[in-house]
N, C-alpha and C. Protein backbone atom coordinates (compact mmCIF):
# COMPACT_ATOMS: atom_id res chain seq x y z
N UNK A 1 13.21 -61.76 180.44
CA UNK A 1 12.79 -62.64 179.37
C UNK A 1 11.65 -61.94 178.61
N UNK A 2 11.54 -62.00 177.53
CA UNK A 2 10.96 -61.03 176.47
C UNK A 2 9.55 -62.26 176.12
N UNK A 3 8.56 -61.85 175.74
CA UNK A 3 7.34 -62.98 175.36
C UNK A 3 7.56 -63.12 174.13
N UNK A 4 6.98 -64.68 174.08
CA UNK A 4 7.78 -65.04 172.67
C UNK A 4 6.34 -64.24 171.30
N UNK A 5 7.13 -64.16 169.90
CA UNK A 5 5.92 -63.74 169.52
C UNK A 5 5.15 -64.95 168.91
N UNK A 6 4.30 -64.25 167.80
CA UNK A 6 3.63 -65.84 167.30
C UNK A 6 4.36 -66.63 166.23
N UNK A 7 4.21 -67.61 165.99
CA UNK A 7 5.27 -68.43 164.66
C UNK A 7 5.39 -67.75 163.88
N UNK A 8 4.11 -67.55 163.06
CA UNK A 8 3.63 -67.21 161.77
C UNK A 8 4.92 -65.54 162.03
N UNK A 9 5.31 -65.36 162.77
CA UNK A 9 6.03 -63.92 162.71
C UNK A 9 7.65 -64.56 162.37
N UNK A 10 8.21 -65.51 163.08
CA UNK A 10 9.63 -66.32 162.70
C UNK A 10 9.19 -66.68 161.38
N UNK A 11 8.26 -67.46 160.74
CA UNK A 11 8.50 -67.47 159.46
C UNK A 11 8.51 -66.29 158.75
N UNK A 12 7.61 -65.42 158.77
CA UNK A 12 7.88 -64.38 157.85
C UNK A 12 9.06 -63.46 158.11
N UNK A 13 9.77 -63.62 159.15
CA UNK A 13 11.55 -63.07 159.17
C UNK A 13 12.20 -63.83 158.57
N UNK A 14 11.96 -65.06 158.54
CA UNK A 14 12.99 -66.06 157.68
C UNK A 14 13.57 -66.95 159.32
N UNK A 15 13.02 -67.00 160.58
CA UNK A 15 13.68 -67.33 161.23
C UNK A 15 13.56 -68.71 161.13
N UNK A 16 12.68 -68.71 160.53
CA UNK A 16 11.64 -70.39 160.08
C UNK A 16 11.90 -70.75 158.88
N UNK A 17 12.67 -71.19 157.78
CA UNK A 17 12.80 -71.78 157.00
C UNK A 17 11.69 -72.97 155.89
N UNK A 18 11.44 -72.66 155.16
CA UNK A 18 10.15 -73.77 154.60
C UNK A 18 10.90 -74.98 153.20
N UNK A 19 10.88 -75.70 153.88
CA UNK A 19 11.83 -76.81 152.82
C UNK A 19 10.61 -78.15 152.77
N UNK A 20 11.46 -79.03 152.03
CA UNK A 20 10.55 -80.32 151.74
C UNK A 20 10.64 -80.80 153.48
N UNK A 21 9.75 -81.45 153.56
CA UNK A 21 9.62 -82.39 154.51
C UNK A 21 10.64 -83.61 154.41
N UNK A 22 11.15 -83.37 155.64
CA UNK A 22 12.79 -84.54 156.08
C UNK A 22 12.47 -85.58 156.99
N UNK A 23 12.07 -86.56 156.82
CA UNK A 23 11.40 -87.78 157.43
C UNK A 23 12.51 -88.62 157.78
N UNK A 24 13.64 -88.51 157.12
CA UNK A 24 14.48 -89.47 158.08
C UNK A 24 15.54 -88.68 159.19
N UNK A 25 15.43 -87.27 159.41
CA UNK A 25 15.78 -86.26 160.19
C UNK A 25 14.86 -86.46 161.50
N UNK A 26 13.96 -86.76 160.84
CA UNK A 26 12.24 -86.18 161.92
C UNK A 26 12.29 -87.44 162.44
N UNK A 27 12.71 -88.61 162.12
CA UNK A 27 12.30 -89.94 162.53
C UNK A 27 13.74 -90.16 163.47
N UNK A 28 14.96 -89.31 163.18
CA UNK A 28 15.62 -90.17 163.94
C UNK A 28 15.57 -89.17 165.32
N UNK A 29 15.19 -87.63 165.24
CA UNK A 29 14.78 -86.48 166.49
C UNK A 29 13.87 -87.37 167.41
N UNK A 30 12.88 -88.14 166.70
CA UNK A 30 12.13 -88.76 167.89
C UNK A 30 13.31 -90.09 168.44
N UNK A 31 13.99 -90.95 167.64
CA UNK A 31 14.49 -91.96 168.28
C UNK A 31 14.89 -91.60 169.52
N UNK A 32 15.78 -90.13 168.92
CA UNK A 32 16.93 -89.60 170.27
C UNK A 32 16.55 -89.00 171.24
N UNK A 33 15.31 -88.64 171.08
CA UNK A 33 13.67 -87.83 172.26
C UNK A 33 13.13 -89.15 173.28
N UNK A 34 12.92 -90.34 172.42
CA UNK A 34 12.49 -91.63 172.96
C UNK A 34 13.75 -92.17 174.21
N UNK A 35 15.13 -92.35 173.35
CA UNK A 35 15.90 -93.36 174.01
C UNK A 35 16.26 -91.93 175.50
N UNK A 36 16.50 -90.40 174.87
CA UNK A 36 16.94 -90.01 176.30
C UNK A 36 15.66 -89.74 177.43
N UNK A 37 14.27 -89.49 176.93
CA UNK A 37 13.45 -89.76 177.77
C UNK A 37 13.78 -91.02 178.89
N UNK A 38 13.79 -92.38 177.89
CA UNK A 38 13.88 -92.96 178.76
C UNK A 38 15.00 -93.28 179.81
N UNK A 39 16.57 -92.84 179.22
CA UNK A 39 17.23 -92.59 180.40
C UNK A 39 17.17 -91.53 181.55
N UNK A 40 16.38 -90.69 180.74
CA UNK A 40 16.28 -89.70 182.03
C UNK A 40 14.94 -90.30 183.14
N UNK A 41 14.31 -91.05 183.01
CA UNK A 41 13.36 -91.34 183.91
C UNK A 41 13.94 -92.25 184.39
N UNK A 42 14.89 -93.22 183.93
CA UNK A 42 15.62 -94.18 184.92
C UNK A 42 16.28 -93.34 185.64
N UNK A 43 17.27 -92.91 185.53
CA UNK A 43 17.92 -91.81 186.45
C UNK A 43 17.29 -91.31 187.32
N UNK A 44 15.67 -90.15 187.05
CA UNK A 44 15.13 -89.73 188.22
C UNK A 44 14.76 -90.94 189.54
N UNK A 45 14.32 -92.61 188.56
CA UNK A 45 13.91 -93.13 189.16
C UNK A 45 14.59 -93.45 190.36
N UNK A 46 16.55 -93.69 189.82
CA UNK A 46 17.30 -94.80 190.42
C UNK A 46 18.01 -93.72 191.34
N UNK A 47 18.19 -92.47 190.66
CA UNK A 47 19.07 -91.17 191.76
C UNK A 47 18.28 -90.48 192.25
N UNK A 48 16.81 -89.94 191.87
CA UNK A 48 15.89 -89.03 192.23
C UNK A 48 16.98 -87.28 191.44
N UNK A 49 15.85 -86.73 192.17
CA UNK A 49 16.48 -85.33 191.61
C UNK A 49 16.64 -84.64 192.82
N UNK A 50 17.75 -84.44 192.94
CA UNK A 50 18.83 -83.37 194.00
C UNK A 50 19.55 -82.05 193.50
N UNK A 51 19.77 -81.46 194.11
CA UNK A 51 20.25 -80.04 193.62
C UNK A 51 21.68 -80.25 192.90
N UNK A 52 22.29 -81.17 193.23
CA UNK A 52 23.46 -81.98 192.63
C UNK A 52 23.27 -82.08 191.07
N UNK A 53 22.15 -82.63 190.57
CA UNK A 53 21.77 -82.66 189.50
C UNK A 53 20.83 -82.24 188.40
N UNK A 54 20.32 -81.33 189.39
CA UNK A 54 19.12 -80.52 189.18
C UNK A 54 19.50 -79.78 187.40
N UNK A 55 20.59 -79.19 187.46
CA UNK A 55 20.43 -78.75 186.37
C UNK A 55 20.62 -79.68 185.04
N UNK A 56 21.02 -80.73 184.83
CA UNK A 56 21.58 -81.48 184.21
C UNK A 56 20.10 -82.24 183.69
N UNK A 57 19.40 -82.24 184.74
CA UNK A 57 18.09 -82.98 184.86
C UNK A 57 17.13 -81.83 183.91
N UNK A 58 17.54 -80.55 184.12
CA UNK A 58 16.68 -79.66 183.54
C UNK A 58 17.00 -79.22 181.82
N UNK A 59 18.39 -79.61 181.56
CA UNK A 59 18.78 -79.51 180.76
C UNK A 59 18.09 -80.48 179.63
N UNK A 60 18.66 -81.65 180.01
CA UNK A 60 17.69 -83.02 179.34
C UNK A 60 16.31 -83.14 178.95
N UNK A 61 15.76 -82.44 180.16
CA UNK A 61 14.34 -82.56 179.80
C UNK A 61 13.80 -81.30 178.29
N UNK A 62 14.38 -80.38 178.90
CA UNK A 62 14.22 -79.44 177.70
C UNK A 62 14.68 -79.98 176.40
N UNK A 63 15.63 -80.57 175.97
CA UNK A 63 16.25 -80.91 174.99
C UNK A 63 15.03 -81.90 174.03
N UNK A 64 14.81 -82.88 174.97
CA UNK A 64 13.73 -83.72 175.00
C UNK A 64 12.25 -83.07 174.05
N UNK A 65 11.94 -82.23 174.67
CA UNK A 65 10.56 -81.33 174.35
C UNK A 65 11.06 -81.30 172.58
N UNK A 66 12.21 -80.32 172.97
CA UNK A 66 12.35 -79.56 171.58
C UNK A 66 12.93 -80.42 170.38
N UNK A 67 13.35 -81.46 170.77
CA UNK A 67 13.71 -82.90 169.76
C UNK A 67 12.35 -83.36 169.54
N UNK A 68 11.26 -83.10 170.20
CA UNK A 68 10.11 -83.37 169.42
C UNK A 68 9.45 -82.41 169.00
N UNK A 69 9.42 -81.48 169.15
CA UNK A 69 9.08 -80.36 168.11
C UNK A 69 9.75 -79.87 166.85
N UNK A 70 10.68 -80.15 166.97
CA UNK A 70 11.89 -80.29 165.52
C UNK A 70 11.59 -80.86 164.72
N UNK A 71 11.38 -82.18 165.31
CA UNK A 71 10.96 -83.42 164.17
C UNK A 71 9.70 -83.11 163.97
N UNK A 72 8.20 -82.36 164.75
CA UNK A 72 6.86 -81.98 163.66
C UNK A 72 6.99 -80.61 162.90
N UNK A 73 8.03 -80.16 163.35
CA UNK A 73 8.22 -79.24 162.37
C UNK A 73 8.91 -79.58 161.13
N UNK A 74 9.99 -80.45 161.05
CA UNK A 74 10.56 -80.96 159.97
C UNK A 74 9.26 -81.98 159.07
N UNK A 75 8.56 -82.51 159.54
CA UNK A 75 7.60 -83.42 159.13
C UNK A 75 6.77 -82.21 158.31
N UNK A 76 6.79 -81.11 158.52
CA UNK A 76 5.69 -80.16 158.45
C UNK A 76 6.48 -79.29 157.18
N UNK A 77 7.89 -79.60 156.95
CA UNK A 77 8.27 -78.84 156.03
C UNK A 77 9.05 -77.69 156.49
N UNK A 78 9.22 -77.36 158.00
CA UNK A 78 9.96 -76.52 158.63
C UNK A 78 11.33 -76.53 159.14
N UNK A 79 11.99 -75.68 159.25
CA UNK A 79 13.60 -75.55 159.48
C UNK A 79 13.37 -74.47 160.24
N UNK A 80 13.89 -74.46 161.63
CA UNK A 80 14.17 -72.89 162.27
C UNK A 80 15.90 -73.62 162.09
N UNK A 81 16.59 -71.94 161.78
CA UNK A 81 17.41 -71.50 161.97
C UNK A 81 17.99 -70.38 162.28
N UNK A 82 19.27 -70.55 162.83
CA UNK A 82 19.88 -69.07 163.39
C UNK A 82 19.28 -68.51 165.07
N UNK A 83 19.63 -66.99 164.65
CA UNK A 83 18.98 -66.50 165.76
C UNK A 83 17.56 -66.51 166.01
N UNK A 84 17.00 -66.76 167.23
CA UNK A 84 15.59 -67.19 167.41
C UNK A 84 14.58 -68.18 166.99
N UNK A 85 15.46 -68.90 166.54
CA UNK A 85 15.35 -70.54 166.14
C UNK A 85 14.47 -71.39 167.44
N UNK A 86 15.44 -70.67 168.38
CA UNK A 86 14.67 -71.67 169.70
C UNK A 86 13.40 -71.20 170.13
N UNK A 87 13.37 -69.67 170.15
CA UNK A 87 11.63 -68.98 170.95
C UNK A 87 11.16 -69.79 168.96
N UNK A 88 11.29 -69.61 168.13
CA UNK A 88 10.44 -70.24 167.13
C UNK A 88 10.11 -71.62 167.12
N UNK A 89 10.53 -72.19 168.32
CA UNK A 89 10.21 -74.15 168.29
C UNK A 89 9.16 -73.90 169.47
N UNK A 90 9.82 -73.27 170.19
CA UNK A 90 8.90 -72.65 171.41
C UNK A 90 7.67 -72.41 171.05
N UNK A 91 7.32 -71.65 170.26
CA UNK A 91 6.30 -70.56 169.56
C UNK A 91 5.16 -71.89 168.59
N UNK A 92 6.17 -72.49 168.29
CA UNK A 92 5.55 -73.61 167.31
C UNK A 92 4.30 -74.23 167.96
N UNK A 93 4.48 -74.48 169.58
CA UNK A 93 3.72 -75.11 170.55
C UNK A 93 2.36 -75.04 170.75
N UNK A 94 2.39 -73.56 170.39
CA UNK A 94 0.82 -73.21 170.23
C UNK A 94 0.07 -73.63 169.04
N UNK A 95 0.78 -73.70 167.85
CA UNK A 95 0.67 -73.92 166.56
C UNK A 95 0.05 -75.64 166.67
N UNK A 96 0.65 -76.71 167.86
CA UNK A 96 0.62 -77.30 167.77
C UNK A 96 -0.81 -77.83 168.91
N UNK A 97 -1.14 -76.39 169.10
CA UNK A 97 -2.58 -77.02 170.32
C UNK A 97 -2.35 -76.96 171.51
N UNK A 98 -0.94 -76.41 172.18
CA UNK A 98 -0.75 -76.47 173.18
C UNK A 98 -1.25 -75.22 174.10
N UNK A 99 -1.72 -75.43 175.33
CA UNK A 99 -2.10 -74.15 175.96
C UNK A 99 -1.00 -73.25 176.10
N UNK A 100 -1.95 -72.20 176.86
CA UNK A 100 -0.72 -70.60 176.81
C UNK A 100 0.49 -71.10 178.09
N UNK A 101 -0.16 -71.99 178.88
CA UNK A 101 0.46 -71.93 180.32
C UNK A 101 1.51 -72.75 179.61
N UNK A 102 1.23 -73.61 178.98
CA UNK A 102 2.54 -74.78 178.70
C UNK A 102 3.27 -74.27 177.66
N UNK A 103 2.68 -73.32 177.04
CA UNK A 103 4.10 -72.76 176.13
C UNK A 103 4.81 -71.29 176.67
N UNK A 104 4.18 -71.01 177.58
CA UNK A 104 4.78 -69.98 178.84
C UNK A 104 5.58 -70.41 179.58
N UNK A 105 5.35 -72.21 179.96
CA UNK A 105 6.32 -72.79 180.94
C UNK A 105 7.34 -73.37 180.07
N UNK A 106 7.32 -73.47 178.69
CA UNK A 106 8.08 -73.97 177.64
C UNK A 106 9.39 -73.00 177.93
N UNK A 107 8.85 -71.58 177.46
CA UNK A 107 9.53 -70.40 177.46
C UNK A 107 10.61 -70.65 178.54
N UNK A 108 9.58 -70.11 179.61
CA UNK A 108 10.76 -70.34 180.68
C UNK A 108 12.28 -71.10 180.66
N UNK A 109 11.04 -72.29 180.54
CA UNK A 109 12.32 -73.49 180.54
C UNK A 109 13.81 -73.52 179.44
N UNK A 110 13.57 -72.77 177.96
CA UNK A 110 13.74 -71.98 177.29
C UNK A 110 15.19 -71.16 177.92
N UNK A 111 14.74 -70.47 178.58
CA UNK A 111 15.28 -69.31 178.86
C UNK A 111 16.07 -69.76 179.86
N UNK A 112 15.91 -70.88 180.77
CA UNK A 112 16.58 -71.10 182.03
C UNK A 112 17.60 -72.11 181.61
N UNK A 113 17.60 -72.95 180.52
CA UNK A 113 18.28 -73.85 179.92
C UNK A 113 19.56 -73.12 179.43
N UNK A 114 19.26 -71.63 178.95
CA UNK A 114 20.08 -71.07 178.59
C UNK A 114 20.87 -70.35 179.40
N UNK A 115 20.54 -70.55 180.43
CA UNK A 115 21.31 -69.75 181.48
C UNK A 115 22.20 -70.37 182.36
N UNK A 116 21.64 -71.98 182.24
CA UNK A 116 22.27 -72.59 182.74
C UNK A 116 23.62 -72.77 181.51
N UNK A 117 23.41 -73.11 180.71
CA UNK A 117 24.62 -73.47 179.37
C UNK A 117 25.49 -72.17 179.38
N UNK A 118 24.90 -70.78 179.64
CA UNK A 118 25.69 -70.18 179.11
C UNK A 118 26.37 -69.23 180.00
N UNK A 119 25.53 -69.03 180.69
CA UNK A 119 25.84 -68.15 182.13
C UNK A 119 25.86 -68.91 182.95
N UNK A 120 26.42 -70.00 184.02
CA UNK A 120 26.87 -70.50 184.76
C UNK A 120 25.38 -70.17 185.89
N UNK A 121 24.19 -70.45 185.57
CA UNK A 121 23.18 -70.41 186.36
C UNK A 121 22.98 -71.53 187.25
N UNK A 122 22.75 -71.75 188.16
CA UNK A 122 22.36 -72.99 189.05
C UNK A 122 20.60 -72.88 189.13
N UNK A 123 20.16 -73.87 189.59
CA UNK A 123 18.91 -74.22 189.83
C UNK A 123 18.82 -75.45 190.70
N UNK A 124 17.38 -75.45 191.59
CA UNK A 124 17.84 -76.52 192.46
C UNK A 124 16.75 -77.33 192.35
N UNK A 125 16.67 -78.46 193.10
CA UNK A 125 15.97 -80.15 192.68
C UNK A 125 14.50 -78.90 192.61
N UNK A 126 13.94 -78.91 193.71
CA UNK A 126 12.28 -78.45 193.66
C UNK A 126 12.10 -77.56 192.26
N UNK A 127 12.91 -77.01 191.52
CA UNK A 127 12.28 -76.48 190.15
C UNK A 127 12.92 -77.56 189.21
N UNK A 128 13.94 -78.46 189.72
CA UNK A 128 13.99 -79.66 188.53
C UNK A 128 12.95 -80.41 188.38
N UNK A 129 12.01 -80.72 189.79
CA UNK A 129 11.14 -81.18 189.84
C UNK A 129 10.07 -81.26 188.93
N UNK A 130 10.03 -79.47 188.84
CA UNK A 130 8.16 -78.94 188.18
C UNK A 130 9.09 -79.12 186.85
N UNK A 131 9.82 -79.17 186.15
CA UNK A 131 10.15 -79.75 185.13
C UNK A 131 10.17 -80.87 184.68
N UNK A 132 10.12 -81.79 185.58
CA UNK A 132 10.31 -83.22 185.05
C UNK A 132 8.38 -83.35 185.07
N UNK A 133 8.14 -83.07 185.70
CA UNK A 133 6.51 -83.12 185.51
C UNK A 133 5.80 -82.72 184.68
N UNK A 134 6.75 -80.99 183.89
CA UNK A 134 6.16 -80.92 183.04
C UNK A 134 6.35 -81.68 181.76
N UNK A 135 7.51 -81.91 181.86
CA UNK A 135 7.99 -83.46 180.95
C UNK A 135 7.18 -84.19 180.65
N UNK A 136 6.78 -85.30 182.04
CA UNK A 136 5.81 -86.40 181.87
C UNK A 136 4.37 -85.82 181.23
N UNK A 137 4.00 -84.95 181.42
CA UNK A 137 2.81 -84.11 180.30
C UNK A 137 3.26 -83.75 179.03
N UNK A 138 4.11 -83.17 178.81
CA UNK A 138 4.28 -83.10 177.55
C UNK A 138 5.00 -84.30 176.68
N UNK A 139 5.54 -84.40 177.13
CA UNK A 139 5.87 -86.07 176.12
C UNK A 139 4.74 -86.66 175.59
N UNK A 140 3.99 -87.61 176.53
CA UNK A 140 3.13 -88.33 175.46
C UNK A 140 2.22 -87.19 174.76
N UNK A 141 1.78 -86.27 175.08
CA UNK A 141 1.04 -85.20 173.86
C UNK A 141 2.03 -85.34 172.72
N UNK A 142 3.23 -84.66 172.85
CA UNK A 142 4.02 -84.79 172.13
C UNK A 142 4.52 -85.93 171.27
N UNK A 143 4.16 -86.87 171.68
CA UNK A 143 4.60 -88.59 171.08
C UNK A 143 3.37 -88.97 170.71
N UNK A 144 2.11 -88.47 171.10
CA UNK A 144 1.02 -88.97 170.53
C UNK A 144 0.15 -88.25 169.17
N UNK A 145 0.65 -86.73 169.17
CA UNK A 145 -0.43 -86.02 168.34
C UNK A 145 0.41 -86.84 166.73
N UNK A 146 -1.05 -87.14 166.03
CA UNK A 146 -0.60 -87.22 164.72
C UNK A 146 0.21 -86.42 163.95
N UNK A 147 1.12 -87.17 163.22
CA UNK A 147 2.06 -86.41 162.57
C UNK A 147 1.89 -85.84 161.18
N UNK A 148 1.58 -85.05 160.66
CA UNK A 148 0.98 -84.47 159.66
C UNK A 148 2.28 -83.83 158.15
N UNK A 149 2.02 -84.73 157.12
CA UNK A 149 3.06 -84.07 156.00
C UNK A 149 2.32 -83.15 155.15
């Protein structure tokens, strides 16, 4: 896994796109961030997390993160597209105040999401775990920082 670089470098490739600000895009990324958060915490609640589901669990949660970083980037006037679209939502994190560790563990997660989707990777409950935790931290940051046009 390669370190991601800084934003300001995806925009000036074009990997970042700069358009008007899309508020009913950005508003409905959080609905769909809100409603699967909350099925995924019923689920951990009612199944827990087992290696059975571990990846599925890891999948969601990532999705989660980056459905809210989409939508402050769209709020913000931003579009990633194409290749490196995703280390650029990633990358955004810092942009957004977040420490190095949590957009290092972003990465990861990043990278392992993709391995699971694309390369037939497994992962088991104890790292679904440190994911869902990092979840419950990043969400409300994420649901709470003001949204800025």
């Amino acid at each position: 896994m390669k370190p991601l670089r800084l934003f300001r470098e995806y925009l000036a490739e074009g990997v970042v796109k700069k358009q008007p600000p899309d508020i009913p895009r950005s508003k409905s990324l959080v609905i769909e961030a809100e409603n699967s958060y909350s099925a995924l915490m019923e689920s951990v609640e009612k199944l827990g997390i087992s290696d059975k589901n571990a990846n599925l669990t890891i999948k969601n949660a990532y999705d989660i993160v980056m459905e809210l970083v989409r939508s402050k980037m769209l709020l913000s006037g931003l579009n990633p597209i194409g290749l490196g679209a995703h280390e650029a939502e990633v990358a955004y994190l810092r942009d957004l105040g977040f420490s190095a560790s949590d957009v290092e563990f972003a990465n990861q997660l990043r990278y392992f999401r993709n391995g699971i989707t694309y390369y037939g990777k497994s992962f088991d409950a104890d790292y679904a775990k440190k994911v869902v935790e990092f979840l419950k931290k990043m969400y409300p940051k994420l649901r709470g920082q003001k949204m800025v046009i």
